[in-house]
Protein backbone atom coordinates (compact mmCIF):
# COMPACT_ATOMS: atom_id res chain seq x y z
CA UNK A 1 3.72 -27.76 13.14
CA UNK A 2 5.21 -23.92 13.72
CA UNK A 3 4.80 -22.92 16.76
CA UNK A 4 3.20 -19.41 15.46
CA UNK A 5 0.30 -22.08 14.14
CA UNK A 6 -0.27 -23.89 17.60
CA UNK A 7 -0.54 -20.39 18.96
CA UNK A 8 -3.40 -19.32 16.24
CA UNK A 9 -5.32 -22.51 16.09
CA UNK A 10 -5.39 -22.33 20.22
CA UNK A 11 -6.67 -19.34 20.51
CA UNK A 12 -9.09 -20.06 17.36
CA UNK A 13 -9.89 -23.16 19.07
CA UNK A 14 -10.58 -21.26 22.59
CA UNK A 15 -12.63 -18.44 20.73
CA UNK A 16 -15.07 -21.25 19.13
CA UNK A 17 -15.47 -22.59 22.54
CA UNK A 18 -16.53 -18.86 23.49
CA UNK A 19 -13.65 -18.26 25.24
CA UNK A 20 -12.22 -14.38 25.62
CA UNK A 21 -8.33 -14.86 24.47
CA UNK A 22 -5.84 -12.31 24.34
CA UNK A 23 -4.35 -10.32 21.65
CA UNK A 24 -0.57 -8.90 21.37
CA UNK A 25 0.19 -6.39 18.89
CA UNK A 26 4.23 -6.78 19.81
CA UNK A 27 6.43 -6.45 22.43
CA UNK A 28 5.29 -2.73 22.69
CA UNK A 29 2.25 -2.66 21.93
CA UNK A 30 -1.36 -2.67 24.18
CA UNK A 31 -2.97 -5.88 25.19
CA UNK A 32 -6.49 -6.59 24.28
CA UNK A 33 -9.13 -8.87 25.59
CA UNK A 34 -11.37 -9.93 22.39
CA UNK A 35 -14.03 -12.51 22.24
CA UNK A 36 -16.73 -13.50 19.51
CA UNK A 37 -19.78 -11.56 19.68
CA UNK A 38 -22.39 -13.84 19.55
CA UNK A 39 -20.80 -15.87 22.72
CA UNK A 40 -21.25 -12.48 24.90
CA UNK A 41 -22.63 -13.14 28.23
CA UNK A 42 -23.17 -11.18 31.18
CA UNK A 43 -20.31 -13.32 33.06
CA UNK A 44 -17.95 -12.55 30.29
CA UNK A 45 -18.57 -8.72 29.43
CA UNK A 46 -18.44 -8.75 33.66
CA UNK A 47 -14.56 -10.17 32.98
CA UNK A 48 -13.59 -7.81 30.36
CA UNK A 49 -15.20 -4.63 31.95
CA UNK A 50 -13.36 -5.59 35.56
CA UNK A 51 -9.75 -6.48 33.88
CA UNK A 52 -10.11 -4.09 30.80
CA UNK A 53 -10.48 -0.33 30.43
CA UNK A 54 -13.96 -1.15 29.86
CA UNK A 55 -14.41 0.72 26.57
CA UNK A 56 -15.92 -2.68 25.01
CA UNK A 57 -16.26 -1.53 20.94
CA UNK A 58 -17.48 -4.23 18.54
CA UNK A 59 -15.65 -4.97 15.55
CA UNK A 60 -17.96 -5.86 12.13
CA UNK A 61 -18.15 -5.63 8.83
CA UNK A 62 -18.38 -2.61 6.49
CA UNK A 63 -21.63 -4.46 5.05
CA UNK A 64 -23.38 -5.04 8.67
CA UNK A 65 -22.58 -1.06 9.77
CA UNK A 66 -24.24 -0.38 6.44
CA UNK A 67 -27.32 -2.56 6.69
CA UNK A 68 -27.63 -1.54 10.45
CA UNK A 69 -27.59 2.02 9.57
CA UNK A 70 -24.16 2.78 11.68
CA UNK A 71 -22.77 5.88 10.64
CA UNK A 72 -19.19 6.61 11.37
CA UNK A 73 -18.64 9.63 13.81
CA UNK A 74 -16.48 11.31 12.24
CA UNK A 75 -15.16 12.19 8.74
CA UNK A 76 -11.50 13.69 10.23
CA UNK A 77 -9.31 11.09 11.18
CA UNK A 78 -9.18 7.92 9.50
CA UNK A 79 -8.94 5.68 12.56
CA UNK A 80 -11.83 7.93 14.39
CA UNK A 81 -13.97 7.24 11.09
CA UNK A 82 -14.15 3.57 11.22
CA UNK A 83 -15.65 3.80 14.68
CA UNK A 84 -19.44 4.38 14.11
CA UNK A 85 -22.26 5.71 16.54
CA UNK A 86 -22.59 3.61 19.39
CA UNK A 87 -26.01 2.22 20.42
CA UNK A 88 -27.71 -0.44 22.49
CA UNK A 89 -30.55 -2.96 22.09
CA UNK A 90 -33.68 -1.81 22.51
CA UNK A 91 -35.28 -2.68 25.48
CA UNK A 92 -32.36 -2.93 27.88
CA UNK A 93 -32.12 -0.94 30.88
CA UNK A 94 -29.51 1.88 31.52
CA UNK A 95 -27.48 -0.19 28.57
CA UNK A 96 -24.48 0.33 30.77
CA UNK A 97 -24.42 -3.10 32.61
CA UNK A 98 -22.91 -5.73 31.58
CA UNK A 99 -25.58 -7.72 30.95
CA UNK A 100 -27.27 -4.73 28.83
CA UNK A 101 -23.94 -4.41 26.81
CA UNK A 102 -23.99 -8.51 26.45
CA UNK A 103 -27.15 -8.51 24.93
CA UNK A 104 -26.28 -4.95 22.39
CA UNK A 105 -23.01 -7.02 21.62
CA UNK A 106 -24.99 -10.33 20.86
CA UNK A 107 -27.34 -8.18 18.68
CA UNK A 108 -24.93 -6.62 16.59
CA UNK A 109 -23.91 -10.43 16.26
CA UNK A 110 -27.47 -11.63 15.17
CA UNK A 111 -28.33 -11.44 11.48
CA UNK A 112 -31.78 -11.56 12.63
CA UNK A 113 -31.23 -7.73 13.91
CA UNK A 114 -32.52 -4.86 11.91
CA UNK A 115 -32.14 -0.96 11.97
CA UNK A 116 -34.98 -0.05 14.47
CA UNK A 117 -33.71 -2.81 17.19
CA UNK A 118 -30.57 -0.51 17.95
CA UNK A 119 -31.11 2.83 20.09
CA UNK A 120 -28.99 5.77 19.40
CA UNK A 121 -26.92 6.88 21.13
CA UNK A 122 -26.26 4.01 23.70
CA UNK A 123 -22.93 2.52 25.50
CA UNK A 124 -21.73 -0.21 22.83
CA UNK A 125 -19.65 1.76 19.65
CA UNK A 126 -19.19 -0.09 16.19
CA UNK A 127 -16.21 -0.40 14.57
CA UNK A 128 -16.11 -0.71 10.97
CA UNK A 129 -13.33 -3.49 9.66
CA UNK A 130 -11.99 -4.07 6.62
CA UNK A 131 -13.06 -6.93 4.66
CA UNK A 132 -9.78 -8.55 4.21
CA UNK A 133 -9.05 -8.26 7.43
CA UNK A 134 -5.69 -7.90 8.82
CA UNK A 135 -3.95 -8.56 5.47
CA UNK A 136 -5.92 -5.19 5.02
CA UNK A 137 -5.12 -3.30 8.53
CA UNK A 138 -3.02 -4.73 11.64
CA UNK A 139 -5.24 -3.40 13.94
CA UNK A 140 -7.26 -5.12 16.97
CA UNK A 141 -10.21 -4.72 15.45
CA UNK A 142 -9.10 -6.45 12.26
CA UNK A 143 -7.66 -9.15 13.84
CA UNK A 144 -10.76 -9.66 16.13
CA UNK A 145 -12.98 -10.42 13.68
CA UNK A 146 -10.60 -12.84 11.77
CA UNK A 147 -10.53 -14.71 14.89
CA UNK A 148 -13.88 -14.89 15.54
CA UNK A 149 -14.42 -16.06 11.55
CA UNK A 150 -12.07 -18.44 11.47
CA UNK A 151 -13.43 -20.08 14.74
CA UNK A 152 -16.98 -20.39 12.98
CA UNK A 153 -18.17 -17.41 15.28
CA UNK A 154 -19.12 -14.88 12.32
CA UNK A 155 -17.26 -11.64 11.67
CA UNK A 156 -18.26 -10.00 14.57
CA UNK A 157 -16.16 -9.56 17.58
CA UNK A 158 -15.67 -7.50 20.82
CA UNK A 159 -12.71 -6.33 21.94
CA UNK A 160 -10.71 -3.84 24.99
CA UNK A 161 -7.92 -3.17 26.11
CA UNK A 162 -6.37 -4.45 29.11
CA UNK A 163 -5.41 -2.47 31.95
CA UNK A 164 -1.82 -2.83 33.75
CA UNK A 165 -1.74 -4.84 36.89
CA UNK A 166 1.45 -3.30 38.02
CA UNK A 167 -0.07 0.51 37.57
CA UNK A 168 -3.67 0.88 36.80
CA UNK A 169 -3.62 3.76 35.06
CA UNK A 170 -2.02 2.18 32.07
CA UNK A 171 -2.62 -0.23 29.92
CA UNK A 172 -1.10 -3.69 29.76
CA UNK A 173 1.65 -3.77 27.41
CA UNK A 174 2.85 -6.87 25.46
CA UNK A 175 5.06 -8.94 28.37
CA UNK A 176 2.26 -8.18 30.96
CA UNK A 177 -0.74 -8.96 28.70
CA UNK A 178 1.20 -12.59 28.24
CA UNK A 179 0.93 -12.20 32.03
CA UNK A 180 -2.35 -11.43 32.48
CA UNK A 181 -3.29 -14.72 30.00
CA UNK A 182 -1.15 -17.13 31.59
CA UNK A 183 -2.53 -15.97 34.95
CA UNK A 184 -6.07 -16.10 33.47
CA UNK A 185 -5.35 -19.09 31.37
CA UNK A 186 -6.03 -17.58 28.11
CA UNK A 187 -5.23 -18.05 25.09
CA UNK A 188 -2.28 -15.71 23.63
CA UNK A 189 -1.96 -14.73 19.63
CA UNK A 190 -0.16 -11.73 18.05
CA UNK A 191 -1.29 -9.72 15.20
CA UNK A 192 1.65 -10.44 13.58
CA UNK A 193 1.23 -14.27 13.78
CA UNK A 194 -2.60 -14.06 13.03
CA UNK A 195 -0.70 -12.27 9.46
CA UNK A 196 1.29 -15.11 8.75
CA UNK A 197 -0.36 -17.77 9.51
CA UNK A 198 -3.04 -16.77 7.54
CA UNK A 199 -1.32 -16.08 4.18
CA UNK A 200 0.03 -19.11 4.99
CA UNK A 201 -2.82 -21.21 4.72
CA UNK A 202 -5.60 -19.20 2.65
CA UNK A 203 -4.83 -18.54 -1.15
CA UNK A 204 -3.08 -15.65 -1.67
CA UNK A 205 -3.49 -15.99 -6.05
CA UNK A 206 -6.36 -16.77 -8.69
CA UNK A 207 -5.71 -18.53 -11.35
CA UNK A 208 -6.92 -16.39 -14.31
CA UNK A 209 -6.22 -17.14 -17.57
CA UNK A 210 -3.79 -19.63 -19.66
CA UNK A 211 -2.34 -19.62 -23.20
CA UNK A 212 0.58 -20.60 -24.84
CA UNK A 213 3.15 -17.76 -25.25
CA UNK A 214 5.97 -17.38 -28.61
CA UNK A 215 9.17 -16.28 -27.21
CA UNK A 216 12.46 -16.75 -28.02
CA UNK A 217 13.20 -19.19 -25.44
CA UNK A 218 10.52 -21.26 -27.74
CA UNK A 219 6.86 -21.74 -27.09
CA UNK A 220 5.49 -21.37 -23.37
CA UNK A 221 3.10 -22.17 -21.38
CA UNK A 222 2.13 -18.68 -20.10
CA UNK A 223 -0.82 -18.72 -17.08
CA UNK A 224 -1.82 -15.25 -15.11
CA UNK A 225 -2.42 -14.70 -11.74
CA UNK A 226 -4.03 -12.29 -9.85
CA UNK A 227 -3.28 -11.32 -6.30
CA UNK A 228 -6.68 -11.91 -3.78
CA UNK A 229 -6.18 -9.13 -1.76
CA UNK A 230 -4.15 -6.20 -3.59
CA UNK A 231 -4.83 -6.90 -7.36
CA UNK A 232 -1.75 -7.03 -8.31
CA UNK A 233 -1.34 -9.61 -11.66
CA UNK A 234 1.68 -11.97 -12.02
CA UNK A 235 2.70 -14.10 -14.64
CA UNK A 236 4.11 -17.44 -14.51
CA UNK A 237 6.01 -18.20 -17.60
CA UNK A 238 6.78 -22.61 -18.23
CA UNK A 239 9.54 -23.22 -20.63
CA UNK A 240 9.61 -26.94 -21.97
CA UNK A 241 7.38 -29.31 -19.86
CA UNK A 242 7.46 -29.75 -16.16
CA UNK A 243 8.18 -33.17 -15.04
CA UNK A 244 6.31 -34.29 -11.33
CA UNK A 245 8.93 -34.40 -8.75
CA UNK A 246 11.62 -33.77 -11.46
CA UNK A 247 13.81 -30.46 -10.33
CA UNK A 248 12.64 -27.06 -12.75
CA UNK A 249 15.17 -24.05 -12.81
CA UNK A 250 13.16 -21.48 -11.64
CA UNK A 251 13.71 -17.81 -11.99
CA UNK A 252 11.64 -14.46 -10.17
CA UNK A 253 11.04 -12.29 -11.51
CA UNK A 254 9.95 -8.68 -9.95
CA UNK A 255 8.60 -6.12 -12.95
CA UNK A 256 11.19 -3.20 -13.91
CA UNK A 257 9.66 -0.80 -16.66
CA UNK A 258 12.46 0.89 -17.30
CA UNK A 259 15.03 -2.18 -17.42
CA UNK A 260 12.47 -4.70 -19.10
CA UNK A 261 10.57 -2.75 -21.60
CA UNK A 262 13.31 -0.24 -22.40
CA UNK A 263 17.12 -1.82 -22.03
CA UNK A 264 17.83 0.49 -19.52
CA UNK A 265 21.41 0.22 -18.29
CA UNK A 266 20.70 1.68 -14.61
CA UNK A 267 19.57 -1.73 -13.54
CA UNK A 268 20.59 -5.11 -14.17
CA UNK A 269 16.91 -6.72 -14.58
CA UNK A 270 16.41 -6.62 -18.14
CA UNK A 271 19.85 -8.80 -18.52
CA UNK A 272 18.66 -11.07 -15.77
CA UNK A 273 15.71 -11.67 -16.99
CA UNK A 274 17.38 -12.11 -20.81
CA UNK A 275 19.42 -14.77 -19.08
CA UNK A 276 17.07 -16.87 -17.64
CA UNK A 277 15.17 -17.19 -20.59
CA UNK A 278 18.15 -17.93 -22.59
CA UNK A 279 19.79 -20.78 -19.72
CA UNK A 280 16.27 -22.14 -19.51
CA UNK A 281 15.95 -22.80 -23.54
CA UNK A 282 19.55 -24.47 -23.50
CA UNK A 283 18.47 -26.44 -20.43
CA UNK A 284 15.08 -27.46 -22.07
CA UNK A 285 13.10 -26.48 -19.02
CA UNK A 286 11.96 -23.89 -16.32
CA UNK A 287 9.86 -21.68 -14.51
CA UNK A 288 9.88 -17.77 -14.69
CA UNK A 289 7.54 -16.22 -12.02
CA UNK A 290 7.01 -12.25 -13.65
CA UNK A 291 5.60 -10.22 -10.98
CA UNK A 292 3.72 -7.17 -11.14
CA UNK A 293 2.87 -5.95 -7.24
CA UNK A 294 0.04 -3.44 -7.24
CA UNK A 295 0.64 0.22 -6.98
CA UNK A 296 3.02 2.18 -9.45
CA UNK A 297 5.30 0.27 -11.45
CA UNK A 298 8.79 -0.60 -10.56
CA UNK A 299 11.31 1.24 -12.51
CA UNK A 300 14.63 0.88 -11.70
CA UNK A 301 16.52 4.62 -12.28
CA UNK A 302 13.04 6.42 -12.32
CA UNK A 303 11.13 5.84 -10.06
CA UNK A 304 12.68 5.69 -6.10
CA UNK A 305 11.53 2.57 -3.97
CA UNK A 306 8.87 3.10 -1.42
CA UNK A 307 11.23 1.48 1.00
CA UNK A 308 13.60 -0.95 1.54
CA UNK A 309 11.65 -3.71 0.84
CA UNK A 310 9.06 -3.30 -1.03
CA UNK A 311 7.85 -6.74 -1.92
CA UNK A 312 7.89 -7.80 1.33
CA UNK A 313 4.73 -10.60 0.50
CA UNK A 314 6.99 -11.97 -1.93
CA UNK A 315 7.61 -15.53 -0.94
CA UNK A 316 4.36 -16.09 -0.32
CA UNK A 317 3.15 -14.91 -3.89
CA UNK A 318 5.71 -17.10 -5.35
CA UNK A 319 5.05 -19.90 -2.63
CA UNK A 320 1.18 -20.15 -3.65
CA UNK A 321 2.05 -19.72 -7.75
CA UNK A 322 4.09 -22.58 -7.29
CA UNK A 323 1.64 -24.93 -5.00
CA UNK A 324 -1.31 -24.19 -7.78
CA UNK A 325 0.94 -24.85 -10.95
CA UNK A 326 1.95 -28.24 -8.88
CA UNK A 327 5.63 -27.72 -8.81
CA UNK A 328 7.17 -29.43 -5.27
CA UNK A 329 10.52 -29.48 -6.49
CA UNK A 330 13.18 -26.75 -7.87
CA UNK A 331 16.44 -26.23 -8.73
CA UNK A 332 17.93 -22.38 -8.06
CA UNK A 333 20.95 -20.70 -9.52
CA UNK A 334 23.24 -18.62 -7.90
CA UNK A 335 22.37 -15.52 -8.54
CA UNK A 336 20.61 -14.59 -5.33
CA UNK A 337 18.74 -11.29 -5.02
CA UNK A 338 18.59 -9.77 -1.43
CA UNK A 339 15.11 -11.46 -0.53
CA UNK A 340 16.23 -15.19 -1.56
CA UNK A 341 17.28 -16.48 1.20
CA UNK A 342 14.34 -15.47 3.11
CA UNK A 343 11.37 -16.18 0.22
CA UNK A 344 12.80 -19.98 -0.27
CA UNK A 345 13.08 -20.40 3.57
CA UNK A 346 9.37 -19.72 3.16
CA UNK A 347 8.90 -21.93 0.20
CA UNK A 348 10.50 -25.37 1.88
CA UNK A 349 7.98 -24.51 5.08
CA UNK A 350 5.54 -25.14 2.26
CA UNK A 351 7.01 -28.48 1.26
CA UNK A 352 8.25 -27.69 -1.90
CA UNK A 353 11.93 -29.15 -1.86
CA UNK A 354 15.34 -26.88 -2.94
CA UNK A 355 18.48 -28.29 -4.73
CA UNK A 356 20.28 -25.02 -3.40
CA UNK A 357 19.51 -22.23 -1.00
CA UNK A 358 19.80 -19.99 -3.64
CA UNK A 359 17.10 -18.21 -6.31
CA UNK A 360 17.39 -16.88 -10.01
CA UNK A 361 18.17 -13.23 -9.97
């Protein structure tokens, strides 16, 4: 097992438990405290306010701010509008203590809670999350909640940061929030791991539709995809039959208006992707994987990149495409675009074996 994924399933294992554990977003970035919701106690809002800036915001669902009639408090700032007008149970005290905000932060928890049992203003602030999570946003809150779902916990979750040991009137950065967890024994995950690990193991493609395809490499099996999170719709074309556990040529494919549609002689795509089709038919078998990322559409001459890497989610596209059509084993070509070396590093972590380290271009 990675050790990114005994580093996730700890801390998912510590927050089911109702543990606090702490979150890293980098080497440079603030430490946070987080915890599920509906495990808040007295004891452990007591922890967090004493080692944490004390600025304790809960982190739910879109849906729940809705239902519980939080409004964001602002319409400026995108960040400052996903935080929503704080309030506490009704019936607490001051609402400042921790056991007042415990019992505001198990409320907002409690599907049982309506409207009118939340006073406003009070000393607990909402924070509206995405639904996807932090394959939407790579922020605390985000990656909060995810923990707290996959634990079993519910998509609510607390969260603060931690202050700096070494000079309290900073916060904890990265190295010194590892500190603070080993010294606490605590549970440490990074944003960045939560990411991978979870497009590692939660389907990243639908299957959508299937037919079989006339093209001049002969008649193929043609089946369309649909990315879960950004929409975007791939195409995964079979030429000849694929053989359990027998090596398929494969070839990816990333969508070029201008060089497949038009010939275009800025950009080498439409040839490569002539050439596959045409190797494939003389071999009697393979596997093109067409994608189509969301957003505007790639066009090689015309349109510039958005950056350097622009398909960054690649591998795992191609990784999960491949799992659901039940190919495990592949033979590549030499012609290696930039990202094949790291996309079919990715693929053999998924147990589907490589002939070469290389990928159709």
């Amino acid at each position: 097992m990675k050790t990114t994924d005994v580093r996730v399933r700890r801390a998912i294992t510590a927050m089911a438990a109702g543990r606090p554990v702490v979150l890293s977003d980098g080497a440079d970035g603030d430490g946070q405290l987080v915890f599920a919701a509906d495990a808040a106690t007295p004891a452990l809002l007591h922890f967090a306010i004493r080692h944490t800036s004390g600025y304790v915001r809960v982190a739910l669902p879109g849906k729940e701010c809705a239902r519980l009639n939080l409004p964001p408090i602002s319409h400026t700032a995108e960040d400052v509008v996903s935080h929503c007008v704080s309030v506490d149970a009704s019936g607490t005290g001051t609402g400042i203590s921790a056991a007042d905000r415990a019992r505001t932060i198990a409320a907002l928890a409690s599907p049982a809670t309506v409207a009118s049992d939340l006073q406003r203003p009070g000393h607990v602030v909402p924070v509206r999350v995405e639904a996807d999570g932090v394959l939407s946003r790579r922020r605390p809150a985000e990656a909060a909640t995810d923990l707290a779902f996959l634990a079993g916990r519910g998509r609510c979750a607390g969260f603060s940061e931690i202050v700096s040991r070494r000079d309290p009137a900073l916060l904890a950065g990265g190295h010194e929030a590892v500190e603070f967890a080993v010294a606490h024994g605590l549970a440490v995950v990074s944003i960045a791991e939560l990411v991978e690990y979870r497009r590692r193991t939660e389907p990243q493609v639908v299957r959508l539709t299937e037919t079989v395809l006339p093209t001049r490499a002969g008649n193929c099996r043609a089946i369309g995809y649909r990315d879960v999170h950004d929409g975007g719709e791939h195409l995964a074309l079979i030429v000849g039959t694929a053989g359990a556990g027998i090596p398929l040529p494969l070839h990816v494919h990333v969508e070029c208006l201008t060089g497949d549609v038009f010939g275009s002689n800025a950009c080498r795509c439409g040839d490569e992707l002539d050439r596959a089709l045409a190797r494939m038919s003389g071999q009697a078998g393979g596997v093109v994987l067409y994608l189509r990322p969301s957003g505007p559409p790639r066009a090689c001459g015309l349109f510039a990149p958005p950056d350097a890497n622009p398909h960054g989610n690649i591998s795992g596209t191609v990784t999960w495409i491949l799992r659901d059509l039940g190919v495990f084993a592949l033979e590549l070509s030499d012609e290696t675009p930039g990202f094949g070396l790291a996309m079919f590093g990715a693929i053999r972590e998924q147990g589907i074996g490589t002939q070469t380290l290389a990928v159709a271009g």
